[in-house]
PDB file of N, CA and C in Angstrom:
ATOM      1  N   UNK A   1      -7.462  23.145  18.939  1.00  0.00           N
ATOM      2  CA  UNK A   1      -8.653  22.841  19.697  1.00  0.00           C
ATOM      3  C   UNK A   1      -8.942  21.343  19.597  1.00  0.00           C
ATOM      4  N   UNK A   2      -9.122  20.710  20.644  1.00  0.00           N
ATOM      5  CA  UNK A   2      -9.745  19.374  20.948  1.00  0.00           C
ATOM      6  C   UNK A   2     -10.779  18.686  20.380  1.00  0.00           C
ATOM      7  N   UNK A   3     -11.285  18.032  19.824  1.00  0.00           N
ATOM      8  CA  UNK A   3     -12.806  17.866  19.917  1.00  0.00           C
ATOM      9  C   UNK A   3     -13.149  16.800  21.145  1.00  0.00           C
ATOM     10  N   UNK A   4     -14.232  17.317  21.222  1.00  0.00           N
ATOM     11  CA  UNK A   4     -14.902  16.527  22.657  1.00  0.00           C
ATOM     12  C   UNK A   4     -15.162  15.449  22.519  1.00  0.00           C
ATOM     13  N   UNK A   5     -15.396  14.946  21.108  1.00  0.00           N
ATOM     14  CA  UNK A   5     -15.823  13.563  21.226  1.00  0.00           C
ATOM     15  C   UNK A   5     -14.791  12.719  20.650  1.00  0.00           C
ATOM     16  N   UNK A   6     -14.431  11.717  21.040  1.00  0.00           N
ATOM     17  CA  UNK A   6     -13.418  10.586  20.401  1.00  0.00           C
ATOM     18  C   UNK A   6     -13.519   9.577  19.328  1.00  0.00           C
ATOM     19  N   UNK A   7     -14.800   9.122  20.522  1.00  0.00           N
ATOM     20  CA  UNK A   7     -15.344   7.787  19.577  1.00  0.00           C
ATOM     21  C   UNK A   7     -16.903   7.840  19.944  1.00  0.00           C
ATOM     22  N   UNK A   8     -17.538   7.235  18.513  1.00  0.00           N
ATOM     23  CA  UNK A   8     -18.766   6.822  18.427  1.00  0.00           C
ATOM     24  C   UNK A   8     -18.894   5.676  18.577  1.00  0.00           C
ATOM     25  N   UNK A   9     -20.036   4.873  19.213  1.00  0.00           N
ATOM     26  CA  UNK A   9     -20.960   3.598  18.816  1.00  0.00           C
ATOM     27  C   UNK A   9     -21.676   3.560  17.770  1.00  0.00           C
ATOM     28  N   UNK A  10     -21.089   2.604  16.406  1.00  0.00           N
ATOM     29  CA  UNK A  10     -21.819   2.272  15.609  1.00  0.00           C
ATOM     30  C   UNK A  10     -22.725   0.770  15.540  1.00  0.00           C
ATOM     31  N   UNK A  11     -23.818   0.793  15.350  1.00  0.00           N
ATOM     32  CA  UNK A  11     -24.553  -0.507  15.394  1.00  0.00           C
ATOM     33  C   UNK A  11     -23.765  -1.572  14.066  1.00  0.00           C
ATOM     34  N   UNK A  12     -24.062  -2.801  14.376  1.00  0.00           N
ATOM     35  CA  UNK A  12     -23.311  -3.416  13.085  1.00  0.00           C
ATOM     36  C   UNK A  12     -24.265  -3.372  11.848  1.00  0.00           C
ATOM     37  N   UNK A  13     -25.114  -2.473  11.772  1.00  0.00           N
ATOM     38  CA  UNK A  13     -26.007  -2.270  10.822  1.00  0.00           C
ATOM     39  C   UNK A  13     -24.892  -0.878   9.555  1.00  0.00           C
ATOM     40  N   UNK A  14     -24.959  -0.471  10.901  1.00  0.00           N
ATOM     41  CA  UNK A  14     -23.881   0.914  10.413  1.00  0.00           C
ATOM     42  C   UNK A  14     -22.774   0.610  10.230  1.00  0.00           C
ATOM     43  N   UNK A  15     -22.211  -0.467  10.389  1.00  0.00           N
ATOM     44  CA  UNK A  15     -20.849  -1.113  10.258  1.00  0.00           C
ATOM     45  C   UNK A  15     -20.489  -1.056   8.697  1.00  0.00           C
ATOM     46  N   UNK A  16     -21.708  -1.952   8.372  1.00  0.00           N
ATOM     47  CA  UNK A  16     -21.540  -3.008   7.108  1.00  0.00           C
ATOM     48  C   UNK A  16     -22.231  -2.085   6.663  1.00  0.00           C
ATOM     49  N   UNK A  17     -22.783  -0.943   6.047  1.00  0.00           N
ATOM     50  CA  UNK A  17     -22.967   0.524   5.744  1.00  0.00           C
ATOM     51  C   UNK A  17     -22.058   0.872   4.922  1.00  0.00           C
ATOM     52  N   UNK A  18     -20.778   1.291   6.405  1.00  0.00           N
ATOM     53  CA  UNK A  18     -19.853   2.193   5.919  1.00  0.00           C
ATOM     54  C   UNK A  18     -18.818   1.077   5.169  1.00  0.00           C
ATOM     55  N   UNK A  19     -18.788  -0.411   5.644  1.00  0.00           N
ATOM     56  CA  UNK A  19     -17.738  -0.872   4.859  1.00  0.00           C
ATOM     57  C   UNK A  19     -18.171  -1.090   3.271  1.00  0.00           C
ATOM     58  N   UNK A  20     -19.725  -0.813   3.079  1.00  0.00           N
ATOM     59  CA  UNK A  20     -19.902  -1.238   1.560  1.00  0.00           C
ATOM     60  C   UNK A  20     -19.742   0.369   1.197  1.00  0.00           C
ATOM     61  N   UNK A  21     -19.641   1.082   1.777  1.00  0.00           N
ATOM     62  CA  UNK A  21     -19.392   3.027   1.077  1.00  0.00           C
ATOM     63  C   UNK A  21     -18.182   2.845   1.191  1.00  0.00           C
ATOM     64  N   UNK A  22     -17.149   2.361   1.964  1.00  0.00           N
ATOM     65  CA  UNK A  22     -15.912   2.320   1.865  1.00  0.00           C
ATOM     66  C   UNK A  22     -15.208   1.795   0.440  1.00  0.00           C
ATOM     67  N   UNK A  23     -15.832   0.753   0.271  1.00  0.00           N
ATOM     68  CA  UNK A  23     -15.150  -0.634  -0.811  1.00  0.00           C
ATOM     69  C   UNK A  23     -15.690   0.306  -1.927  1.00  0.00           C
ATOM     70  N   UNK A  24     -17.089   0.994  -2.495  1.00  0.00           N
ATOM     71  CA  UNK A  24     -17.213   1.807  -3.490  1.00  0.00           C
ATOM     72  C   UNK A  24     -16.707   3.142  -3.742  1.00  0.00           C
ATOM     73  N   UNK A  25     -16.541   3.555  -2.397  1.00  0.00           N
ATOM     74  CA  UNK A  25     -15.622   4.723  -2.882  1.00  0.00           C
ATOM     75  C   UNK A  25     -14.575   5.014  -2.885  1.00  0.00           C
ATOM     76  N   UNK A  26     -14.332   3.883  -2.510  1.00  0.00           N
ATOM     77  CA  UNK A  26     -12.308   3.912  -2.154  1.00  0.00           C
ATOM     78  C   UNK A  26     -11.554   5.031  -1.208  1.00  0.00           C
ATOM     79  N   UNK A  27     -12.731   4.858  -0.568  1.00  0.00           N
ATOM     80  CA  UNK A  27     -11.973   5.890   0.383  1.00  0.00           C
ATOM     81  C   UNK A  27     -11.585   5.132   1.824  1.00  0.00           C
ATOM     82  N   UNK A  28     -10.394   5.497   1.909  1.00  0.00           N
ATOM     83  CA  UNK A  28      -9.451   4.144   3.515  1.00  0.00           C
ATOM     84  C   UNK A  28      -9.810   4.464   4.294  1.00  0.00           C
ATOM     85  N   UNK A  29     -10.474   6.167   4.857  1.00  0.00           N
ATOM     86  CA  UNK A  29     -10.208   6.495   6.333  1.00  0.00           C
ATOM     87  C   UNK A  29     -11.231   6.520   6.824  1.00  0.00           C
ATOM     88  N   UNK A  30     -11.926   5.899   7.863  1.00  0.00           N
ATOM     89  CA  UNK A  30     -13.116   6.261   8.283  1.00  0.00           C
ATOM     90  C   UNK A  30     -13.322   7.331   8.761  1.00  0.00           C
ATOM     91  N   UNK A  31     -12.378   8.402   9.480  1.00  0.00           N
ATOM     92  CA  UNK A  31     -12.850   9.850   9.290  1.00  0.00           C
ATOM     93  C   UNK A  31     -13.263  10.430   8.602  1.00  0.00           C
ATOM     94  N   UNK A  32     -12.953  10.191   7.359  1.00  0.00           N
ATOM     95  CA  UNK A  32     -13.413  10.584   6.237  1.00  0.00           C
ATOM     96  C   UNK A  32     -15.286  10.093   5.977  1.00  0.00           C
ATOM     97  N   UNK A  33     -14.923   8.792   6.016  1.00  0.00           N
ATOM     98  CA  UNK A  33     -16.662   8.487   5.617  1.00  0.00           C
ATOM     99  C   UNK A  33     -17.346   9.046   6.965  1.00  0.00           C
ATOM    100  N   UNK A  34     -17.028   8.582   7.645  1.00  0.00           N
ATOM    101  CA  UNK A  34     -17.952   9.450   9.151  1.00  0.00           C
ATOM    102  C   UNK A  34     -18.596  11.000   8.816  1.00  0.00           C
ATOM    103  N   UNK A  35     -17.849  11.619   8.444  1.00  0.00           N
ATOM    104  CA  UNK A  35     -17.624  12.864   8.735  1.00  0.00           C
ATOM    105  C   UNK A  35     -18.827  13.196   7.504  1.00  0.00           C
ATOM    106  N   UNK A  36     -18.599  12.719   5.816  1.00  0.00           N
ATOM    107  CA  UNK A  36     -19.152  12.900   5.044  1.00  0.00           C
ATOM    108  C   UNK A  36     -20.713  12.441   4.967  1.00  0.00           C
ATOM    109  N   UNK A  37     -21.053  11.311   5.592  1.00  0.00           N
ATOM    110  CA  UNK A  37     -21.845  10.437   6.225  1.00  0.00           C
ATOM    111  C   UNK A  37     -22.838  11.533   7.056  1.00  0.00           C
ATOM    112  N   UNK A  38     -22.087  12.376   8.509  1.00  0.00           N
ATOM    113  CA  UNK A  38     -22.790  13.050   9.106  1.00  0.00           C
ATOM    114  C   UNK A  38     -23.796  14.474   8.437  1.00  0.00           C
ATOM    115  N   UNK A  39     -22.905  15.100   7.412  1.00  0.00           N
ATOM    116  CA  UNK A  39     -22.890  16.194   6.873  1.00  0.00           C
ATOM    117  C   UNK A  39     -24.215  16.006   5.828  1.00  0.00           C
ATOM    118  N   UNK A  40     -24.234  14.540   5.605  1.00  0.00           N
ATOM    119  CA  UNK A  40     -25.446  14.458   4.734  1.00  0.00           C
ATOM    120  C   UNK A  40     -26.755  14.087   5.198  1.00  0.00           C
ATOM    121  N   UNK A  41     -26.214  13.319   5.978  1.00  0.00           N
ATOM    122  CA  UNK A  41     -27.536  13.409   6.804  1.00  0.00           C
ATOM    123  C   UNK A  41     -28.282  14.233   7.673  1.00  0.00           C
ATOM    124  N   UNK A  42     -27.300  15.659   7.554  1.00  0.00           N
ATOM    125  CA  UNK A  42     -27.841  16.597   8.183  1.00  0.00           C
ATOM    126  C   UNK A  42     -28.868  17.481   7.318  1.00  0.00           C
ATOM    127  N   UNK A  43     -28.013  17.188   6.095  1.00  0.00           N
ATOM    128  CA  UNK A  43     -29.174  17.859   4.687  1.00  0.00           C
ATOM    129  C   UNK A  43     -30.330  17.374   4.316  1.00  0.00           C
ATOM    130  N   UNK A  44     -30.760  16.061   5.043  1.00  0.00           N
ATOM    131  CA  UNK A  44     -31.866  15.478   4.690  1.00  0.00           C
ATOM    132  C   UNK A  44     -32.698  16.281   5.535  1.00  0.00           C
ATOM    133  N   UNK A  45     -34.076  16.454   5.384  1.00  0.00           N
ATOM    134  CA  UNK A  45     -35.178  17.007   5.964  1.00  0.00           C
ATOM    135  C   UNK A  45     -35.719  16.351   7.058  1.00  0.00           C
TER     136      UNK A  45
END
């Protein structure tokens, strides 16, 4: 199955975000932070 969406617009607010969650968590793929990123912010209230 496909997913429908490809790509997002991130603001460069959200840029420099994910590159300072990147550099601390050592994690390379931005699918990865995206994805983990979305999932939590869904748990917030």
């Amino acid at each position: 199955m496909e997913s429908p969406i490809e790509r997002i617009k991130l603001s460069q607010t959200a840029k420099d975000q994910l590159l300072k969650l990147r550099r601390n968590t050592k994690i390379d793929q931005w699918n990865i932070l995206c994805r983990w990123a979305f999932c939590r912010s869904l748990a917030e209230p």
